[in-house]
PDB file of N, CA and C in Angstrom:
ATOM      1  N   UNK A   1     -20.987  -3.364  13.541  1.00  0.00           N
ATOM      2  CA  UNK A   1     -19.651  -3.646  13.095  1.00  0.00           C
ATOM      3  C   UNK A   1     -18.691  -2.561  13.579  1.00  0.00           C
ATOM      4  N   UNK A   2     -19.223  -1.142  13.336  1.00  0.00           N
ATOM      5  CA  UNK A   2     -18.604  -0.089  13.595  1.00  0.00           C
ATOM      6  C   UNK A   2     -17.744  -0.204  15.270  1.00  0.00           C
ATOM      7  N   UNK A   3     -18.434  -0.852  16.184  1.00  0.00           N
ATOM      8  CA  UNK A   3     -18.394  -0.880  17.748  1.00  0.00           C
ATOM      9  C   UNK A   3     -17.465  -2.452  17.893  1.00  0.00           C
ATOM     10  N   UNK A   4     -17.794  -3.272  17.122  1.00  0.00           N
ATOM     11  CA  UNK A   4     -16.867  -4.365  17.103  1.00  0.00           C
ATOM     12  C   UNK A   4     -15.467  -4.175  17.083  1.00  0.00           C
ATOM     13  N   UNK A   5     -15.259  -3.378  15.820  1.00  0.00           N
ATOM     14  CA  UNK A   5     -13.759  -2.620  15.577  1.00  0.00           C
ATOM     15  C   UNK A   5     -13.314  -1.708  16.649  1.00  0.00           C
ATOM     16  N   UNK A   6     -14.213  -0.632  16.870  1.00  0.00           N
ATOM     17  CA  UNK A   6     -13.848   0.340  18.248  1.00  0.00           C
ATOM     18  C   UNK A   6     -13.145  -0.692  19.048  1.00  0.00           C
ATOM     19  N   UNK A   7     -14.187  -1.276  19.650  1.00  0.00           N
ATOM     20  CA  UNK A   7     -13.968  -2.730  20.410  1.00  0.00           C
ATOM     21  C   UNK A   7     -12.195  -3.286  20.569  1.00  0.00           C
ATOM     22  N   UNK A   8     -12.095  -3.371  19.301  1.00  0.00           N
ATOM     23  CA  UNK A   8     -10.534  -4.599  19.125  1.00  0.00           C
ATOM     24  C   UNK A   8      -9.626  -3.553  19.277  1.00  0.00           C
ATOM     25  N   UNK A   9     -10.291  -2.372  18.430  1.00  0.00           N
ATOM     26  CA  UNK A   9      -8.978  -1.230  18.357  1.00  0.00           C
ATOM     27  C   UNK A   9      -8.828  -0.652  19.189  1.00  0.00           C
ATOM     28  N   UNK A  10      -9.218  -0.426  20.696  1.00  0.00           N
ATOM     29  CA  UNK A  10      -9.076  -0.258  21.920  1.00  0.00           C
ATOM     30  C   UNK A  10      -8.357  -1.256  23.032  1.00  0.00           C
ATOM     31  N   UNK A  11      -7.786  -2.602  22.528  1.00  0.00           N
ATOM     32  CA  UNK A  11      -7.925  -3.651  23.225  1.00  0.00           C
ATOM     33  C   UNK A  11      -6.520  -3.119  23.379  1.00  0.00           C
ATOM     34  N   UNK A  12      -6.076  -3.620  24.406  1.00  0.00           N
ATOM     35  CA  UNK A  12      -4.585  -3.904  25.308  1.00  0.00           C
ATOM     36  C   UNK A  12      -4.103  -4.863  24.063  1.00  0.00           C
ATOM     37  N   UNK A  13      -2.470  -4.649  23.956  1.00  0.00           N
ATOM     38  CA  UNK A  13      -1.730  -5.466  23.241  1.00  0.00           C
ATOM     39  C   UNK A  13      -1.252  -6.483  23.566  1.00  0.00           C
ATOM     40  N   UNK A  14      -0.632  -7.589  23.650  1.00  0.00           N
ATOM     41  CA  UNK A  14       0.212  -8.352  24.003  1.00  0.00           C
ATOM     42  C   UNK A  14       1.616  -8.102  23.740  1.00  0.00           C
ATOM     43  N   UNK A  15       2.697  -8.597  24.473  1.00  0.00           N
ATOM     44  CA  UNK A  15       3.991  -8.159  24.842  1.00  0.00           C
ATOM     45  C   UNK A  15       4.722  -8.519  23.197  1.00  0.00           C
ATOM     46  N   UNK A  16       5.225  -7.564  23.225  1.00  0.00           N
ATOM     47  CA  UNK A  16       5.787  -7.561  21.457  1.00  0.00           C
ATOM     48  C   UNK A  16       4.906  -6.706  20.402  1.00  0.00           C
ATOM     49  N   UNK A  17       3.712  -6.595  20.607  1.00  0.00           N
ATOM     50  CA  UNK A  17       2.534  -6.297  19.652  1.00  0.00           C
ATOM     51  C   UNK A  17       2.812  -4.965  19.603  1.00  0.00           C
ATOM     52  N   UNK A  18       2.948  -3.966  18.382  1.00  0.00           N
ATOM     53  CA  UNK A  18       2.092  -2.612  18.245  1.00  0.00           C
ATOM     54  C   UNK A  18       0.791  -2.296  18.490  1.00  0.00           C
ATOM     55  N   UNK A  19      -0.131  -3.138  17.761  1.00  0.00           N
ATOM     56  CA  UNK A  19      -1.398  -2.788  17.969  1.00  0.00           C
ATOM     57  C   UNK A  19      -2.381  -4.126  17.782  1.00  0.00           C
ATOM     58  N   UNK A  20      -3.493  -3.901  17.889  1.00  0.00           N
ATOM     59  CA  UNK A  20      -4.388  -4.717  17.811  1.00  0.00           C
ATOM     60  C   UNK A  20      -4.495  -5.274  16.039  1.00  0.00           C
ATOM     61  N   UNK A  21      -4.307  -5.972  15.147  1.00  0.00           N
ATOM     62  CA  UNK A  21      -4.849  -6.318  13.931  1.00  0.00           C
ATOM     63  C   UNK A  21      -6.676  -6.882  14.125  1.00  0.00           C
ATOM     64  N   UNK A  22      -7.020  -6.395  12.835  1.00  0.00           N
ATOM     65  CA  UNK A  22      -8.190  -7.059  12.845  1.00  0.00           C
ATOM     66  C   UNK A  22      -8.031  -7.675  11.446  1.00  0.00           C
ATOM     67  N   UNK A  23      -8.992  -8.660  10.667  1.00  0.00           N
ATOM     68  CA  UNK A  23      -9.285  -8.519   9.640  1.00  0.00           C
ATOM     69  C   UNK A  23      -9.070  -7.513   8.321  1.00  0.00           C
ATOM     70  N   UNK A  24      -8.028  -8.180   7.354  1.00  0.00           N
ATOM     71  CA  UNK A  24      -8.199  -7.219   6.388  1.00  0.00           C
ATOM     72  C   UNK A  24      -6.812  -5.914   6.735  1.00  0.00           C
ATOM     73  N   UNK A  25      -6.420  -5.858   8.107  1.00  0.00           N
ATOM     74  CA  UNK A  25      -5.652  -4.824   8.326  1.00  0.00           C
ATOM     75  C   UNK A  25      -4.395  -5.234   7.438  1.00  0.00           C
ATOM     76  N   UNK A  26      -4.154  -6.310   7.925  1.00  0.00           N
ATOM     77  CA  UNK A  26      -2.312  -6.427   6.981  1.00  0.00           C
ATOM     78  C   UNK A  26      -2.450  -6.686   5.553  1.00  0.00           C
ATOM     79  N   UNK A  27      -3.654  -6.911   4.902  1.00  0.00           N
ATOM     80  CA  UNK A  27      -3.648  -6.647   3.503  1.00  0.00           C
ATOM     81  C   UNK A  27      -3.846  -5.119   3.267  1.00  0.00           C
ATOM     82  N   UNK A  28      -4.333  -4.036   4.280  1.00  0.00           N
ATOM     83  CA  UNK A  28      -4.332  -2.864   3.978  1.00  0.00           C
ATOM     84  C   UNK A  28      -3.188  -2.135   3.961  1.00  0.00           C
ATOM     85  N   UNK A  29      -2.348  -2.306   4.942  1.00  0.00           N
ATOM     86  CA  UNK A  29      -0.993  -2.105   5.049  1.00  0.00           C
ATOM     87  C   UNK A  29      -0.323  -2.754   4.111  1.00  0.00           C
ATOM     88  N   UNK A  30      -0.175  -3.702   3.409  1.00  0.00           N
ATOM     89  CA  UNK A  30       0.731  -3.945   2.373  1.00  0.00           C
ATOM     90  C   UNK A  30       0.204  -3.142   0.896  1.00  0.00           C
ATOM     91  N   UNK A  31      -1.479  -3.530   0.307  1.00  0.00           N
ATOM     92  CA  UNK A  31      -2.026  -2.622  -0.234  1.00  0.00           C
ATOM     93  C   UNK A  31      -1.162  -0.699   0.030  1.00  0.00           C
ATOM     94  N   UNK A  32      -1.067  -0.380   0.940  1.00  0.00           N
ATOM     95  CA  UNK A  32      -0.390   1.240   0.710  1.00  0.00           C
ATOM     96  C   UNK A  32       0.646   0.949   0.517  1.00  0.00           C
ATOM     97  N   UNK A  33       1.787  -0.056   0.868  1.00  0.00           N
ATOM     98  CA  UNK A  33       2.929  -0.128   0.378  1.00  0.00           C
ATOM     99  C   UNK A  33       3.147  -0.280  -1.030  1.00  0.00           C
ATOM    100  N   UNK A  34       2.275  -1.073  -1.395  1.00  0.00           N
ATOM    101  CA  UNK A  34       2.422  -1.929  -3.243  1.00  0.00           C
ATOM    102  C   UNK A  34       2.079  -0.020  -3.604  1.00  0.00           C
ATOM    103  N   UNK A  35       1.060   0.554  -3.162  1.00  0.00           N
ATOM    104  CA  UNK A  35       0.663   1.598  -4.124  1.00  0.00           C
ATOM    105  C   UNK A  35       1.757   2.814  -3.784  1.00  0.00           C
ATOM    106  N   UNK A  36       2.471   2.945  -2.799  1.00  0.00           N
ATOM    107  CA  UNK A  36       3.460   3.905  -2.474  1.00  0.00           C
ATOM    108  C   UNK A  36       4.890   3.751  -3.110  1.00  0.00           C
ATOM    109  N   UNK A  37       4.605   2.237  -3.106  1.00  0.00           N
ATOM    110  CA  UNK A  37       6.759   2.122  -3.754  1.00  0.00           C
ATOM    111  C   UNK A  37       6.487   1.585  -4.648  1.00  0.00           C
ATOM    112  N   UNK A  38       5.185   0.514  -5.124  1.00  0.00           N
ATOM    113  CA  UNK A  38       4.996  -0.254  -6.848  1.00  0.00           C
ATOM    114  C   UNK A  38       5.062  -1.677  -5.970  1.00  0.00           C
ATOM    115  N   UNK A  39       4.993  -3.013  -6.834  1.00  0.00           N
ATOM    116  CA  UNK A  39       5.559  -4.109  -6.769  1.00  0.00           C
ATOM    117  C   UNK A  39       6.804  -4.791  -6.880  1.00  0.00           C
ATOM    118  N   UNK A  40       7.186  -5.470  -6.081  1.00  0.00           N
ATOM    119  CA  UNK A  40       8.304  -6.129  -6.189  1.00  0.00           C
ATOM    120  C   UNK A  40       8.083  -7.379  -7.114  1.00  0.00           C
ATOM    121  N   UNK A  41       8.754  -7.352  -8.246  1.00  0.00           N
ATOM    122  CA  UNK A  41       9.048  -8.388  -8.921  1.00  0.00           C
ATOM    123  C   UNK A  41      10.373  -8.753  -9.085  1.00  0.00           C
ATOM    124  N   UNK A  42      10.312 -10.370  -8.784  1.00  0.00           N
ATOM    125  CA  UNK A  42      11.741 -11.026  -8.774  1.00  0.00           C
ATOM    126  C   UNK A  42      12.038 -11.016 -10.066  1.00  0.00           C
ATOM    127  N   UNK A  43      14.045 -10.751 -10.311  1.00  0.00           N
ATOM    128  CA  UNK A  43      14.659 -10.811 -11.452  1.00  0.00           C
ATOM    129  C   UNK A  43      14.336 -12.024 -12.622  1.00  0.00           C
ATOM    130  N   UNK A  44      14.037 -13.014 -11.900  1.00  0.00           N
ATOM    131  CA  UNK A  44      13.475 -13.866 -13.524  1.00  0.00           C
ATOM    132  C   UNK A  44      11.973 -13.817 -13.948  1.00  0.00           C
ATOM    133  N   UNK A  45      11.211 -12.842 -13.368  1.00  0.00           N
ATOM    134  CA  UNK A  45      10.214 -12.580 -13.814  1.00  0.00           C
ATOM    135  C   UNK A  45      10.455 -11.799 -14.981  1.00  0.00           C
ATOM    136  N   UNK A  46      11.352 -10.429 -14.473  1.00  0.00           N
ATOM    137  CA  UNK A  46      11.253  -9.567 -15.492  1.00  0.00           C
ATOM    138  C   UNK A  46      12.132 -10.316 -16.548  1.00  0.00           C
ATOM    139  N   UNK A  47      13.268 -10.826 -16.177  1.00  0.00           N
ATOM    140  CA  UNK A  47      13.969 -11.554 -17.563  1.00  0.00           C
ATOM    141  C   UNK A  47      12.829 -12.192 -18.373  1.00  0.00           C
ATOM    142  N   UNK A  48      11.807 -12.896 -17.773  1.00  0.00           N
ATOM    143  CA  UNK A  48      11.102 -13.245 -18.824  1.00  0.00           C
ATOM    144  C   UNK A  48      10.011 -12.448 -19.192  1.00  0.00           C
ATOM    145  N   UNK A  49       9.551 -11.574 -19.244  1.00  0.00           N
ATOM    146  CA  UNK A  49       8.834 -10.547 -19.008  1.00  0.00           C
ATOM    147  C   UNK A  49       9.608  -9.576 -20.351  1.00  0.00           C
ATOM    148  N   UNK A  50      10.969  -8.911 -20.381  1.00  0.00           N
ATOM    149  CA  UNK A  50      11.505  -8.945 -21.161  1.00  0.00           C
ATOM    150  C   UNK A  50      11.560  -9.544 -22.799  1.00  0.00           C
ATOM    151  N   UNK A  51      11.863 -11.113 -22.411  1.00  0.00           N
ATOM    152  CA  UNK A  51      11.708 -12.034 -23.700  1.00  0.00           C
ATOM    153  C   UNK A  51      10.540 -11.753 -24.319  1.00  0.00           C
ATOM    154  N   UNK A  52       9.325 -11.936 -23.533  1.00  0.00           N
ATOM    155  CA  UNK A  52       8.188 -11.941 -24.339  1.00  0.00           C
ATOM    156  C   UNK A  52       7.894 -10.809 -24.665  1.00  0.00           C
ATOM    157  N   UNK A  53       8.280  -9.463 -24.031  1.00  0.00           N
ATOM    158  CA  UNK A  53       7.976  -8.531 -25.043  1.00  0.00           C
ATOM    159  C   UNK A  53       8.923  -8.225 -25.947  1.00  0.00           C
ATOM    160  N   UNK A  54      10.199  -8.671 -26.257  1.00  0.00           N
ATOM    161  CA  UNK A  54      11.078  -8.834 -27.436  1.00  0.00           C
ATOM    162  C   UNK A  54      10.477  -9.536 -28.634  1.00  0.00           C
ATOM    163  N   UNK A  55       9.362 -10.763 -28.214  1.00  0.00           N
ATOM    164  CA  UNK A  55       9.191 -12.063 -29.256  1.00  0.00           C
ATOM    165  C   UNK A  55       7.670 -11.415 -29.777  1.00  0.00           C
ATOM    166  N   UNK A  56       7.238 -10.504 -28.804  1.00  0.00           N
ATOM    167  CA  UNK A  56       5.923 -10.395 -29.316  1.00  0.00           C
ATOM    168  C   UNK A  56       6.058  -8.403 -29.883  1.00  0.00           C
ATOM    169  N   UNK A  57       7.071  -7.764 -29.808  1.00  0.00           N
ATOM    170  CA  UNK A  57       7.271  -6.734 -30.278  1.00  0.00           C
ATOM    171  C   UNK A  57       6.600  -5.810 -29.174  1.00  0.00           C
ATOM    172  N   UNK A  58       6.886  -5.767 -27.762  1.00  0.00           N
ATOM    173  CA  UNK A  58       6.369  -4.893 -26.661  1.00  0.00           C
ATOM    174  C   UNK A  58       7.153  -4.334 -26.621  1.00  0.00           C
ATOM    175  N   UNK A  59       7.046  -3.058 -25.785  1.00  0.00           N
ATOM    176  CA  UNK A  59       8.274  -2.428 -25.268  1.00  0.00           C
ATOM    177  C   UNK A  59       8.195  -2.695 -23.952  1.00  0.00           C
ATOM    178  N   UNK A  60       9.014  -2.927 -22.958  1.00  0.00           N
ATOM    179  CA  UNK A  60       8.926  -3.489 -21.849  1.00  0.00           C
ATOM    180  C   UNK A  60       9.529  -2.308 -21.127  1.00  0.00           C
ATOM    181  N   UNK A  61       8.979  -1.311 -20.254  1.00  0.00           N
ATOM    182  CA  UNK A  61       8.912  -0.654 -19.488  1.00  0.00           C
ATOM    183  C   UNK A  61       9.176  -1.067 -17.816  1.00  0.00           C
ATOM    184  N   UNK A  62      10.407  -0.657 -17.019  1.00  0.00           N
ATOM    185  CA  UNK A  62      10.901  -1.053 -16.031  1.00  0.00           C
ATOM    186  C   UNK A  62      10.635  -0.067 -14.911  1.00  0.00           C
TER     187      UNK A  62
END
């Protein structure tokens, strides 16, 4: 497996490309983003997110 990857991650790009992706790479790259800046949650999530910890006595931490 180790030589497979060498393999891809050595390969010539195509015109536009940074680099080679393999498997698993762009969930790793978003994975360090979510853990470097947090998650993005859309505004009617947290509005409701909010409610229910109003109705159920949470404190809702932003």
């Amino acid at each position: 497996m180790d030589k497979w990857i060498k393999r891809f991650r050595s390969a010539k790009t195509v015109a536009g490309q940074a680099k080679v992706l393999i498997p698993g790479d762009p969930e790793r790259e978003i994975e360090n983003l979510r853990m470097k800046n947090g998650v993005p949650v859309l505004k009617p999530v947290i509005e409701d997110l909010k409610f229910l910890g109003e109705k159920f006595s949470v404190d809702f931490i932003h």
